[in-house]
N, C-alpha and C. Protein backbone atom coordinates (compact mmCIF):
# COMPACT_ATOMS: atom_id res chain seq x y z
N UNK A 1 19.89 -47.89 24.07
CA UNK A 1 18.72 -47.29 23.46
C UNK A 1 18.50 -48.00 22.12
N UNK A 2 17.31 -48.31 21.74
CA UNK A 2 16.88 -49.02 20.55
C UNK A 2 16.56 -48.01 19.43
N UNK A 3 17.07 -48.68 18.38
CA UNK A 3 16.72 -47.99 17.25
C UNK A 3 15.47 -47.04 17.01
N UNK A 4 14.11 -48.09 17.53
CA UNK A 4 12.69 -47.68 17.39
C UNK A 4 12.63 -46.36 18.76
N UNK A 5 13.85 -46.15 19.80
CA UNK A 5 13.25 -44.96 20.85
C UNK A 5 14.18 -43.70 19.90
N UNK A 6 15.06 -44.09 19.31
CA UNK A 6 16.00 -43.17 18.25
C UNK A 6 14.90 -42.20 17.19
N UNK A 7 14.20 -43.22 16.69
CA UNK A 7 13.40 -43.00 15.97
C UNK A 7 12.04 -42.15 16.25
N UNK A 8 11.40 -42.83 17.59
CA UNK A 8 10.93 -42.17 18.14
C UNK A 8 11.12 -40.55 18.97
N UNK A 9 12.20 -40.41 19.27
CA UNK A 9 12.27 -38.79 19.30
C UNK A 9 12.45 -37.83 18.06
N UNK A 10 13.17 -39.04 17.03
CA UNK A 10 13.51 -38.26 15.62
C UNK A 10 11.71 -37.71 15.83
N UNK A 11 10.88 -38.11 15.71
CA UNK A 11 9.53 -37.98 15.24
C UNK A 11 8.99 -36.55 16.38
N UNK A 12 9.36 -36.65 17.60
CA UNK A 12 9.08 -35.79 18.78
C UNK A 12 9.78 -34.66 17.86
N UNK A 13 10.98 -34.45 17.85
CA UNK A 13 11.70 -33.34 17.09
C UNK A 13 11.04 -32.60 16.14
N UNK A 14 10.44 -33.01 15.16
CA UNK A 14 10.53 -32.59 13.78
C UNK A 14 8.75 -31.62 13.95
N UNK A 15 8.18 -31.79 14.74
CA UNK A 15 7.05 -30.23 14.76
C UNK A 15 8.05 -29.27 15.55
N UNK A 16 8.83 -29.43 16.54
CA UNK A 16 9.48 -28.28 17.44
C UNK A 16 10.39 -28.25 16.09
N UNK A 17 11.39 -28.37 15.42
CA UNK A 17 12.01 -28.17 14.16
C UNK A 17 10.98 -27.08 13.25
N UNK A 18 10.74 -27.84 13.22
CA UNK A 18 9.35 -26.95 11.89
C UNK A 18 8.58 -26.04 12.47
N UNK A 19 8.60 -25.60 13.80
CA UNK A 19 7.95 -24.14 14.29
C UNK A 19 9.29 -22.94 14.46
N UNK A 20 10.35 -23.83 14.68
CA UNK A 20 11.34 -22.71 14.95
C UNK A 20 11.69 -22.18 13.62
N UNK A 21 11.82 -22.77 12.53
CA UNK A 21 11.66 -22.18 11.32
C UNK A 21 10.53 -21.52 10.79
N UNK A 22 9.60 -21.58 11.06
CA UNK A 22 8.23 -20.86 10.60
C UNK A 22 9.18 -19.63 11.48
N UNK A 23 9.03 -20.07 13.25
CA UNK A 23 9.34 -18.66 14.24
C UNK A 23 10.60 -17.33 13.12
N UNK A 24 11.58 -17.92 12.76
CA UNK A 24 12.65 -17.27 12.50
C UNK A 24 11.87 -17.07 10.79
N UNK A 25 11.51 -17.53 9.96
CA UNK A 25 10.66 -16.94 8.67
C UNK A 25 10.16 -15.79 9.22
N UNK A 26 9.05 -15.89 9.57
CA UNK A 26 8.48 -14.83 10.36
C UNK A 26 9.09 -14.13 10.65
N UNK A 27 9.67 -13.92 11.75
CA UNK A 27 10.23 -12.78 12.39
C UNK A 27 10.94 -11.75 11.23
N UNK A 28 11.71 -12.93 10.09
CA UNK A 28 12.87 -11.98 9.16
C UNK A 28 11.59 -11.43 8.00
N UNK A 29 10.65 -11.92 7.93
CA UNK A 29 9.36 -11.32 7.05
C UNK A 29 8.62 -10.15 7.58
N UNK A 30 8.66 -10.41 8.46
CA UNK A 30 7.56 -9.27 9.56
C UNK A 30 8.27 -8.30 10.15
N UNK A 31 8.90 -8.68 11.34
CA UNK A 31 9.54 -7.91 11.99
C UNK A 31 10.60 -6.65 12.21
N UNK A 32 11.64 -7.56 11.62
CA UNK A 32 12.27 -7.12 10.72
C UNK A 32 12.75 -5.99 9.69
N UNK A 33 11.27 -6.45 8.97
CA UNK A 33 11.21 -5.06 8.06
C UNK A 33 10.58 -3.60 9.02
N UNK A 34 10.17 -4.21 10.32
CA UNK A 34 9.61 -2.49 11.10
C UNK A 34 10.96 -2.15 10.92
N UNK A 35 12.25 -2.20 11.29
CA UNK A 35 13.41 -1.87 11.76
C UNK A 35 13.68 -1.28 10.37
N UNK A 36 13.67 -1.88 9.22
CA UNK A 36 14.20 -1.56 7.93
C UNK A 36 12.99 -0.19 7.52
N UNK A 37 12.25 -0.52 7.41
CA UNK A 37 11.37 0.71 7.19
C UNK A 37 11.92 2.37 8.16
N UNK A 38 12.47 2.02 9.25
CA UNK A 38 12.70 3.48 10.07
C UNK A 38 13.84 3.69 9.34
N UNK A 39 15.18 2.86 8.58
CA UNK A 39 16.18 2.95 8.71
C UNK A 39 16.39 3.52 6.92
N UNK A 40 15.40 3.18 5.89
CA UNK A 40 15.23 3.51 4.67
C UNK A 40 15.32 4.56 4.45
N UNK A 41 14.93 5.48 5.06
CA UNK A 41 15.55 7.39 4.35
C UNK A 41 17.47 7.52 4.01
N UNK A 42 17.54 7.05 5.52
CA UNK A 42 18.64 6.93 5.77
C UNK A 42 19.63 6.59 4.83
N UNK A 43 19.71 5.70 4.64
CA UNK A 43 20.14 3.80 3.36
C UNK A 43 20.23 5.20 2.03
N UNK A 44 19.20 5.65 1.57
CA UNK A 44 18.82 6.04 0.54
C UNK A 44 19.72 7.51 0.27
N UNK A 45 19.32 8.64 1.42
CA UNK A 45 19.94 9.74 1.59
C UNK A 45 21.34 10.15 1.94
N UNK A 46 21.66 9.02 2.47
CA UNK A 46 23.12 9.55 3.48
C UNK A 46 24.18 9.60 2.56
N UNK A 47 25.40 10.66 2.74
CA UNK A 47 26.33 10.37 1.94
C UNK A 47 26.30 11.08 0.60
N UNK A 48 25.13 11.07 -0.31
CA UNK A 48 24.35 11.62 -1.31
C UNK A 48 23.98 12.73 -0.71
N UNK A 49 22.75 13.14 -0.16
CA UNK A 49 22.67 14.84 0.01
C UNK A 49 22.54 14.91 1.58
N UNK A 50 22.68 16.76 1.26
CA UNK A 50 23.28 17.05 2.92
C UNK A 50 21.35 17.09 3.44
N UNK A 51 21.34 16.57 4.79
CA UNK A 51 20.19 16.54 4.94
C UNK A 51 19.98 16.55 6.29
N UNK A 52 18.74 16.74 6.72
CA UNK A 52 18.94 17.72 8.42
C UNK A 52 18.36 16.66 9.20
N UNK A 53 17.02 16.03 8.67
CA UNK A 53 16.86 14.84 9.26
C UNK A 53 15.64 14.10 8.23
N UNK A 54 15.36 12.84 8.88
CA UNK A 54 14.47 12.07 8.50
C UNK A 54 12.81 12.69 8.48
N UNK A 55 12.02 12.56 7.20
CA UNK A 55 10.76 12.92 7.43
C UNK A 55 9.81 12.07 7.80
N UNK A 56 9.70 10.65 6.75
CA UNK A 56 9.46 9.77 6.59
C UNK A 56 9.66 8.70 5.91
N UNK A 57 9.86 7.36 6.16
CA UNK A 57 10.63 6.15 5.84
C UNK A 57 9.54 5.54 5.70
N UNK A 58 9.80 4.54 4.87
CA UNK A 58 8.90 3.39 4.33
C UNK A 58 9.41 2.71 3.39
N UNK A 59 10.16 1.36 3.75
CA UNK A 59 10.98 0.97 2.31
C UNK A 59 9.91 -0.64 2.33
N UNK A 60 9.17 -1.28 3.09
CA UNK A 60 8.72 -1.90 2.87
C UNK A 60 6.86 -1.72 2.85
N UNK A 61 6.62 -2.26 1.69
CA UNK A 61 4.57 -2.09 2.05
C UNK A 61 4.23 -3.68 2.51
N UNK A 62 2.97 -3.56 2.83
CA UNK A 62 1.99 -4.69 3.64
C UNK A 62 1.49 -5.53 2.27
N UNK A 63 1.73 -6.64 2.67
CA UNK A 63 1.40 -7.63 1.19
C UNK A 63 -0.28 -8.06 1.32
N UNK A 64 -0.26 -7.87 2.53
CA UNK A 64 -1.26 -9.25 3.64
C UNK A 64 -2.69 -8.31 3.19
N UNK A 65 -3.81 -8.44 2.44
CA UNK A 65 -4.64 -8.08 2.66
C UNK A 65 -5.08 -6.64 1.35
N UNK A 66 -4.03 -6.56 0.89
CA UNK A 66 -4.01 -5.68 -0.32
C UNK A 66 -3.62 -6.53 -1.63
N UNK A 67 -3.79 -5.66 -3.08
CA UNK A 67 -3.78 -6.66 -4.27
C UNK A 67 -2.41 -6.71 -4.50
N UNK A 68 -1.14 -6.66 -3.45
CA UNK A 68 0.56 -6.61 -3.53
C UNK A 68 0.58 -5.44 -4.01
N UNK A 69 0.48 -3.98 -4.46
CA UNK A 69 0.69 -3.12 -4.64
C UNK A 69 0.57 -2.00 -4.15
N UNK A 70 1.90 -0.88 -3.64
CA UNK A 70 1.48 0.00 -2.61
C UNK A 70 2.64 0.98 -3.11
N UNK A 71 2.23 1.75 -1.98
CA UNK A 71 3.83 2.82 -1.63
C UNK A 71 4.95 2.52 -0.66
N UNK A 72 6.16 3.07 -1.58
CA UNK A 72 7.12 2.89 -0.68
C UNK A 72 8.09 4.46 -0.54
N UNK A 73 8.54 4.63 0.20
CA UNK A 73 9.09 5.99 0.11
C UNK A 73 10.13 6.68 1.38
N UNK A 74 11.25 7.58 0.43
CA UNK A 74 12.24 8.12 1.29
C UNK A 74 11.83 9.29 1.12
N UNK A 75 11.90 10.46 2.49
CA UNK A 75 11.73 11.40 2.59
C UNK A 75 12.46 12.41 3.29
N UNK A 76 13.28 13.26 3.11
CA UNK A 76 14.07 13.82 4.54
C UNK A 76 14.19 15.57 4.36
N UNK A 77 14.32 15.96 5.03
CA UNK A 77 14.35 17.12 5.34
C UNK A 77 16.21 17.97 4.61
N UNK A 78 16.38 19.05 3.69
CA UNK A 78 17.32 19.03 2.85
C UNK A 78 18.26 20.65 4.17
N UNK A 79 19.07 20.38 4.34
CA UNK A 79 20.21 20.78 5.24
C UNK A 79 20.20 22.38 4.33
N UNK A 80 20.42 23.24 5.21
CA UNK A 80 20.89 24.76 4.76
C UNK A 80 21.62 24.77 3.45
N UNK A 81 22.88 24.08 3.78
CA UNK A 81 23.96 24.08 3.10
C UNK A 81 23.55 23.02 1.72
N UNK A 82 22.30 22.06 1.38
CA UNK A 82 22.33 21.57 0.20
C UNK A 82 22.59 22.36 -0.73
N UNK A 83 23.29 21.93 -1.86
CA UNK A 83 23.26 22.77 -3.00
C UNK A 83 21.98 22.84 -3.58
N UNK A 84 22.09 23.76 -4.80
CA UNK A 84 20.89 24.15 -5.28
C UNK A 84 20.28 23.05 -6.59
N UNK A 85 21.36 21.75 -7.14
CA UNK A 85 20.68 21.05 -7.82
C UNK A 85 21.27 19.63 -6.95
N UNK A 86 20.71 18.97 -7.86
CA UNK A 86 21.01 17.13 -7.28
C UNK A 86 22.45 16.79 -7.04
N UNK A 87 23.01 16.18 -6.26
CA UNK A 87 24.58 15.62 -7.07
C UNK A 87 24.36 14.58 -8.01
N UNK A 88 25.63 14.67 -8.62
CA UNK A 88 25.56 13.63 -9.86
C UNK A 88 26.70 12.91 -9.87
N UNK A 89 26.83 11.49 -10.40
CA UNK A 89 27.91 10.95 -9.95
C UNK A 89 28.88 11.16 -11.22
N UNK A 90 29.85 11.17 -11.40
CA UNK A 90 30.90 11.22 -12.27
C UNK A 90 31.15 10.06 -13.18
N UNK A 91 30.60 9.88 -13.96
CA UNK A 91 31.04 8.36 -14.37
C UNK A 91 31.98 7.46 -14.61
N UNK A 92 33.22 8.66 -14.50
CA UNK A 92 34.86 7.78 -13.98
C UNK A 92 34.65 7.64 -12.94
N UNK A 93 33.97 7.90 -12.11
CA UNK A 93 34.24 7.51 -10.39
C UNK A 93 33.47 6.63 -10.12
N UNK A 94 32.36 6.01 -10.80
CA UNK A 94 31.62 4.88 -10.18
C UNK A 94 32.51 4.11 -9.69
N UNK A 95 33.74 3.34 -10.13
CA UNK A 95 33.98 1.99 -10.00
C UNK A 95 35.72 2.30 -8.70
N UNK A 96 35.11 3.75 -8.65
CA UNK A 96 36.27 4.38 -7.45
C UNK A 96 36.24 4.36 -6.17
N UNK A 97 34.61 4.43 -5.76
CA UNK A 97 33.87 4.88 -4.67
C UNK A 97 34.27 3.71 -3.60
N UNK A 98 35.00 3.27 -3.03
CA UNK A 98 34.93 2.15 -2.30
C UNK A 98 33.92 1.65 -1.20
N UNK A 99 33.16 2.85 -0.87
CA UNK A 99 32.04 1.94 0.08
C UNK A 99 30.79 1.45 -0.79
N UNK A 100 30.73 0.15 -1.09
CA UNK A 100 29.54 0.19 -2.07
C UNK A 100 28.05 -0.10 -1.48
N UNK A 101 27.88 0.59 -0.16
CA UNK A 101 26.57 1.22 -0.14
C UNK A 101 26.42 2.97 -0.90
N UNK A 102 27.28 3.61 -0.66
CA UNK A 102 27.62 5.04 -1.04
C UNK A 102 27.59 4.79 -2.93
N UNK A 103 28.17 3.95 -3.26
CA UNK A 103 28.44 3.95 -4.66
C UNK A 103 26.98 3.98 -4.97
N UNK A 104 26.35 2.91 -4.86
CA UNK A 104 25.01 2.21 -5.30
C UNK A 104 23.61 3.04 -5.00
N UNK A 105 23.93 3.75 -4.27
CA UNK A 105 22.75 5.35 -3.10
C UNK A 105 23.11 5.99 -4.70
N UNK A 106 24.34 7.00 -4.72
CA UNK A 106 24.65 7.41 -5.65
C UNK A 106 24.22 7.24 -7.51
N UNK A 107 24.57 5.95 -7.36
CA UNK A 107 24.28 5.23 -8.87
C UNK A 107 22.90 5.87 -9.47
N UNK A 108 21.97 5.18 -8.08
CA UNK A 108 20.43 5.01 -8.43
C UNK A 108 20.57 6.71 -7.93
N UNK A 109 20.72 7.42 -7.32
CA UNK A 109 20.29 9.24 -7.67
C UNK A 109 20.81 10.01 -8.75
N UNK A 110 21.91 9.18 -9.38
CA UNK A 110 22.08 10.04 -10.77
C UNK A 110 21.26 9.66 -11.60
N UNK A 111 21.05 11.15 -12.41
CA UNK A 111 20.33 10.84 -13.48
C UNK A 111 19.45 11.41 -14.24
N UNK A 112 18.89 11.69 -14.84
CA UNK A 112 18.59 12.91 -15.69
C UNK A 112 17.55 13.41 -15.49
N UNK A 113 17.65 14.68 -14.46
CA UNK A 113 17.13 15.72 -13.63
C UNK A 113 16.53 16.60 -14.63
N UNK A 114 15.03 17.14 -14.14
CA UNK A 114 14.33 18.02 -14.67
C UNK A 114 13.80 19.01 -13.79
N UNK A 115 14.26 20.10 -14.48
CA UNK A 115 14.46 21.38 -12.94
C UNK A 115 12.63 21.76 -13.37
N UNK A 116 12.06 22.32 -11.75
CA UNK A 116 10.56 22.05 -12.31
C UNK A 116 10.51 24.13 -12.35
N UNK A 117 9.93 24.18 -12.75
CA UNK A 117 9.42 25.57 -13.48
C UNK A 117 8.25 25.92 -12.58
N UNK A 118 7.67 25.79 -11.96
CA UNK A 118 6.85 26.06 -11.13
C UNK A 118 4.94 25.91 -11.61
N UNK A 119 5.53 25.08 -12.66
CA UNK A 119 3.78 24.31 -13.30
C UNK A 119 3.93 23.21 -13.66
N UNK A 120 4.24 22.46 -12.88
CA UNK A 120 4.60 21.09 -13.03
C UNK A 120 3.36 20.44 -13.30
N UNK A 121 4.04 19.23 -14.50
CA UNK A 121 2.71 18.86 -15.23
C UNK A 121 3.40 17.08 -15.28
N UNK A 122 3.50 16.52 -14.69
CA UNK A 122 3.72 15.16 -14.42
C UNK A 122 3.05 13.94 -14.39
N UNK A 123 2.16 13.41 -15.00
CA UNK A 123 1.30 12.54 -14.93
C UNK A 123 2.14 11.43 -14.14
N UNK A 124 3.19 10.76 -14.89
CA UNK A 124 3.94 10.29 -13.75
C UNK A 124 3.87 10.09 -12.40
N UNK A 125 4.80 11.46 -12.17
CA UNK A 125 5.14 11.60 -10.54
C UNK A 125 3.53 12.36 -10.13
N UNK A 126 2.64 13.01 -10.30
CA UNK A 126 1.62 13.44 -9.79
C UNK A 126 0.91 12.01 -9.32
N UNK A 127 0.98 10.99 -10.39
CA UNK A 127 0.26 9.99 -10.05
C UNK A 127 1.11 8.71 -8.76
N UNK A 128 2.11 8.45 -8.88
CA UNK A 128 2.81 7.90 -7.91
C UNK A 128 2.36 8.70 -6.16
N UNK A 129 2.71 10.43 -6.53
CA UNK A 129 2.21 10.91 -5.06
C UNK A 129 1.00 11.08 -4.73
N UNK A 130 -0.06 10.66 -5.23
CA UNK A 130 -1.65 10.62 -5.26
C UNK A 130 -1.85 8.58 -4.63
N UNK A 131 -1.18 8.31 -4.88
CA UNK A 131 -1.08 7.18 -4.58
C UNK A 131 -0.25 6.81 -3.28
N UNK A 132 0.10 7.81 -3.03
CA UNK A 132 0.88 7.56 -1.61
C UNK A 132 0.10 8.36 -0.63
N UNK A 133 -0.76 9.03 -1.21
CA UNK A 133 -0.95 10.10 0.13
C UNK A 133 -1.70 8.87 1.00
N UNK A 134 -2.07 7.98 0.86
CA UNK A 134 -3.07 7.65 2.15
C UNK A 134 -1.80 7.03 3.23
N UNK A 135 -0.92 7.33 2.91
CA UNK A 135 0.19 6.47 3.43
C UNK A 135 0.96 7.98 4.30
N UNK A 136 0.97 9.27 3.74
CA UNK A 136 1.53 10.04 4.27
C UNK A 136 1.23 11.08 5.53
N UNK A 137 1.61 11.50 6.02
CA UNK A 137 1.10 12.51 7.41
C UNK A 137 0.32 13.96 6.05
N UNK A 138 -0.57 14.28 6.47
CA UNK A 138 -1.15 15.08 5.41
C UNK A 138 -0.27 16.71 5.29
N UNK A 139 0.20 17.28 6.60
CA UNK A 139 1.16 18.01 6.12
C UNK A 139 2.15 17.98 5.44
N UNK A 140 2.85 16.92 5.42
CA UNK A 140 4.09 16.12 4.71
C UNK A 140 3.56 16.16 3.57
N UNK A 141 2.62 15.75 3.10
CA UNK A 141 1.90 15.55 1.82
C UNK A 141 2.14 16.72 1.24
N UNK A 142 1.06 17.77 1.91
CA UNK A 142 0.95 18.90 1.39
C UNK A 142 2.23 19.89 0.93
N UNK A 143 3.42 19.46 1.59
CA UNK A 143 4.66 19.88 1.36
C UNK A 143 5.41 19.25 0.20
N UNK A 144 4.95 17.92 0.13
CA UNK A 144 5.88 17.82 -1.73
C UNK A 144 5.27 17.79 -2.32
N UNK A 145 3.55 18.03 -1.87
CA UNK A 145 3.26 18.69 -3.47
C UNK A 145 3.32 20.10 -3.67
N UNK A 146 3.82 20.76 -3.03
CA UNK A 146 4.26 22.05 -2.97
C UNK A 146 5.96 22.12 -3.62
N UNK A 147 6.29 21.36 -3.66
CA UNK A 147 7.87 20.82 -4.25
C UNK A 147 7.96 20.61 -5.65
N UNK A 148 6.94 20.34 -5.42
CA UNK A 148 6.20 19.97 -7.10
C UNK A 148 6.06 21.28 -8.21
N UNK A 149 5.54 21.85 -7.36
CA UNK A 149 4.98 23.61 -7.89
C UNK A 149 6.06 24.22 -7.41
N UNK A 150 7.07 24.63 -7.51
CA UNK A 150 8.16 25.31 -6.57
C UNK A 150 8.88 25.17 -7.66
N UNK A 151 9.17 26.72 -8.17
CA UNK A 151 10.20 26.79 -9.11
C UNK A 151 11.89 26.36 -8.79
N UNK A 152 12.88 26.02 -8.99
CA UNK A 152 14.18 25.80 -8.14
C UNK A 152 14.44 24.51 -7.99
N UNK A 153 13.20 23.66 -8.50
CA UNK A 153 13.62 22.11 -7.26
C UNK A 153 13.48 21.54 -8.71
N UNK A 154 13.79 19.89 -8.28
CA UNK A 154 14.11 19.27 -9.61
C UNK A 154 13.91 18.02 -9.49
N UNK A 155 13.27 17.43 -10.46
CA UNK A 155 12.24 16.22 -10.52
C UNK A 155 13.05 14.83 -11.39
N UNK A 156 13.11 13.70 -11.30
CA UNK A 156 14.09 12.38 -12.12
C UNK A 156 12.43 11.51 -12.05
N UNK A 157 12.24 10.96 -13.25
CA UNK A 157 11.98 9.45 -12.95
C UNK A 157 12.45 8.65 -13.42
N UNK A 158 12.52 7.36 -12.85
CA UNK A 158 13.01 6.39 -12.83
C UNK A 158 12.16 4.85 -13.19
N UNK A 159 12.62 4.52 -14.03
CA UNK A 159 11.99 2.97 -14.51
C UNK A 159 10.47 3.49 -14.74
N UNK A 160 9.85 2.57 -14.64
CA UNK A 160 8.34 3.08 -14.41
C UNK A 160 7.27 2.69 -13.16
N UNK A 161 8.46 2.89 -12.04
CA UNK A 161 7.83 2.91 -11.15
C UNK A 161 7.99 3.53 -9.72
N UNK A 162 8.91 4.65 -10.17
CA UNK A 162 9.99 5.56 -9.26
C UNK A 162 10.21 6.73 -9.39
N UNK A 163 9.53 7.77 -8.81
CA UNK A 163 9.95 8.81 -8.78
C UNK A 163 10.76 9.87 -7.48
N UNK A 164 11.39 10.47 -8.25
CA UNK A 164 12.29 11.41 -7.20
C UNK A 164 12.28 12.97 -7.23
N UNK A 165 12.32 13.32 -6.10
CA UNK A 165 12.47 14.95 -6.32
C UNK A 165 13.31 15.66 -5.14
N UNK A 166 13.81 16.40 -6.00
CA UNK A 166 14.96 17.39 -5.36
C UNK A 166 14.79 18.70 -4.94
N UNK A 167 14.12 19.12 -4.26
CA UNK A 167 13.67 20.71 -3.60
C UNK A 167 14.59 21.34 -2.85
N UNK A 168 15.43 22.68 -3.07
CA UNK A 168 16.27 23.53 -2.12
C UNK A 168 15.18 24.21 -1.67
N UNK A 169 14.13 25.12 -2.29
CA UNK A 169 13.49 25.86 -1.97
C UNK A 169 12.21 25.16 -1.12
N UNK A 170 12.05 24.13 -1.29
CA UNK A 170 11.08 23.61 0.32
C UNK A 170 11.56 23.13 1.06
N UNK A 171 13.30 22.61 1.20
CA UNK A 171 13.73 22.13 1.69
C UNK A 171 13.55 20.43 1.89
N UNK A 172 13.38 20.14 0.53
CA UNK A 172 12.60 18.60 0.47
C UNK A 172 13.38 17.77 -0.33
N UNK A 173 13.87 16.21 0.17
CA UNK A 173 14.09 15.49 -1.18
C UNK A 173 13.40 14.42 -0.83
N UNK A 174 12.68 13.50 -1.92
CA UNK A 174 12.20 12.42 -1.82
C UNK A 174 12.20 11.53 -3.03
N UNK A 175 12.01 10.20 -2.40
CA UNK A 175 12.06 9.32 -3.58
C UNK A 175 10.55 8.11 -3.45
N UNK A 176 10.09 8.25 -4.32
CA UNK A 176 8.80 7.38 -4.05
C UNK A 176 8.58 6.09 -4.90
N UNK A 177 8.01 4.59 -4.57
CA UNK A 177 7.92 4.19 -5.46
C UNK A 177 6.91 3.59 -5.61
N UNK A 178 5.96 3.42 -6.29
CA UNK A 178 4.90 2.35 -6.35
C UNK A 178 4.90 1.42 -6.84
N UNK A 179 4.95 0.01 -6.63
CA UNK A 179 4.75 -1.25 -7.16
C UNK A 179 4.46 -2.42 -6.36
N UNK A 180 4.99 -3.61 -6.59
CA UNK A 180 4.80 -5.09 -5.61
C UNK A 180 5.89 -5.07 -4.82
């Protein structure tokens, strides 16, 4: 075989090369994240609070066609047996916890909890969940903002673009976030 037929398949190769990488980009961009999106309550909740099941998941938003900015959000349903405030992590025990998905769930849910009084006045978090509703099942909706107003339950935000809330009495915890 001559150099120039060597050469010549090098050249045949290199579009089938360069689609199977687009193929596998893709797939880990797109696809992918359907699987990660069902699996996000989960990731977020487990381990951390007792919880009965999944409400709604959404850890990734749609880039394609919006200005990159959306909702993202954990939602799950809070078990009989939750206690009546958040857990909190111990701060001798961070560096104890050996599974460090559990540590890191933990990390990001501690943190300085505001029990809501039942007139919740949040510009914040009112505005993060006003911004999600087009994203939510409208009963679901209507239930943490009822979590919201619900004396017993207890509200964190986070950075400035994260909010969380802790409900025994609706039986709700969620974590929402809006950004890119």
């Amino acid at each position: 075989m001559s150099s120039l037929d060597v050469v010549a398949r090098i050249i045949l190769l290199i579009p089938a090369v360069i689609l199977a990488f687009f193929g596998i980009v893709l797939f880990d961009r797109f696809l992918s994240r359907d699987h990660e999106n069902l699996v996000y309550a989960d990731s977020v909740f487990s381990g951390v609070v007792q919880y009965e099941r999944v409400l709604a998941s959404r850890r990734w938003h749609d880039f394609l066609g919006s200005d990159g900015y959306d909702c993202t959000y954990a939602v799950v349903e809070l078990a009989d047996e939750a206690p009546s405030s958040p857990p909190q992590m111990d701060p001798k025990q961070r560096n104890r916890i050996g599974n460090p998905g559990k540590r890191a769930a933990l990390q990001d849910f501690s943190g300085n909890w505001i029990e809501t009084s039942g007139d919740f006045e949040s510009t914040f978090g009112s505005s993060i969940l006003r911004s999600c509703e087009h994203r939510l099942d409208s009963a679901l909706y209507e239930k943490m903002v009822a979590a919201l107003h619900t004396s017993g339950g207890w509200t964190r935000e986070q950075g400035n673009d994260r909010f969380w809330v802790y409900s025994v009495p609706t039986r709700l915890a969620f974590r929402l976030r809006y950004g890119d």
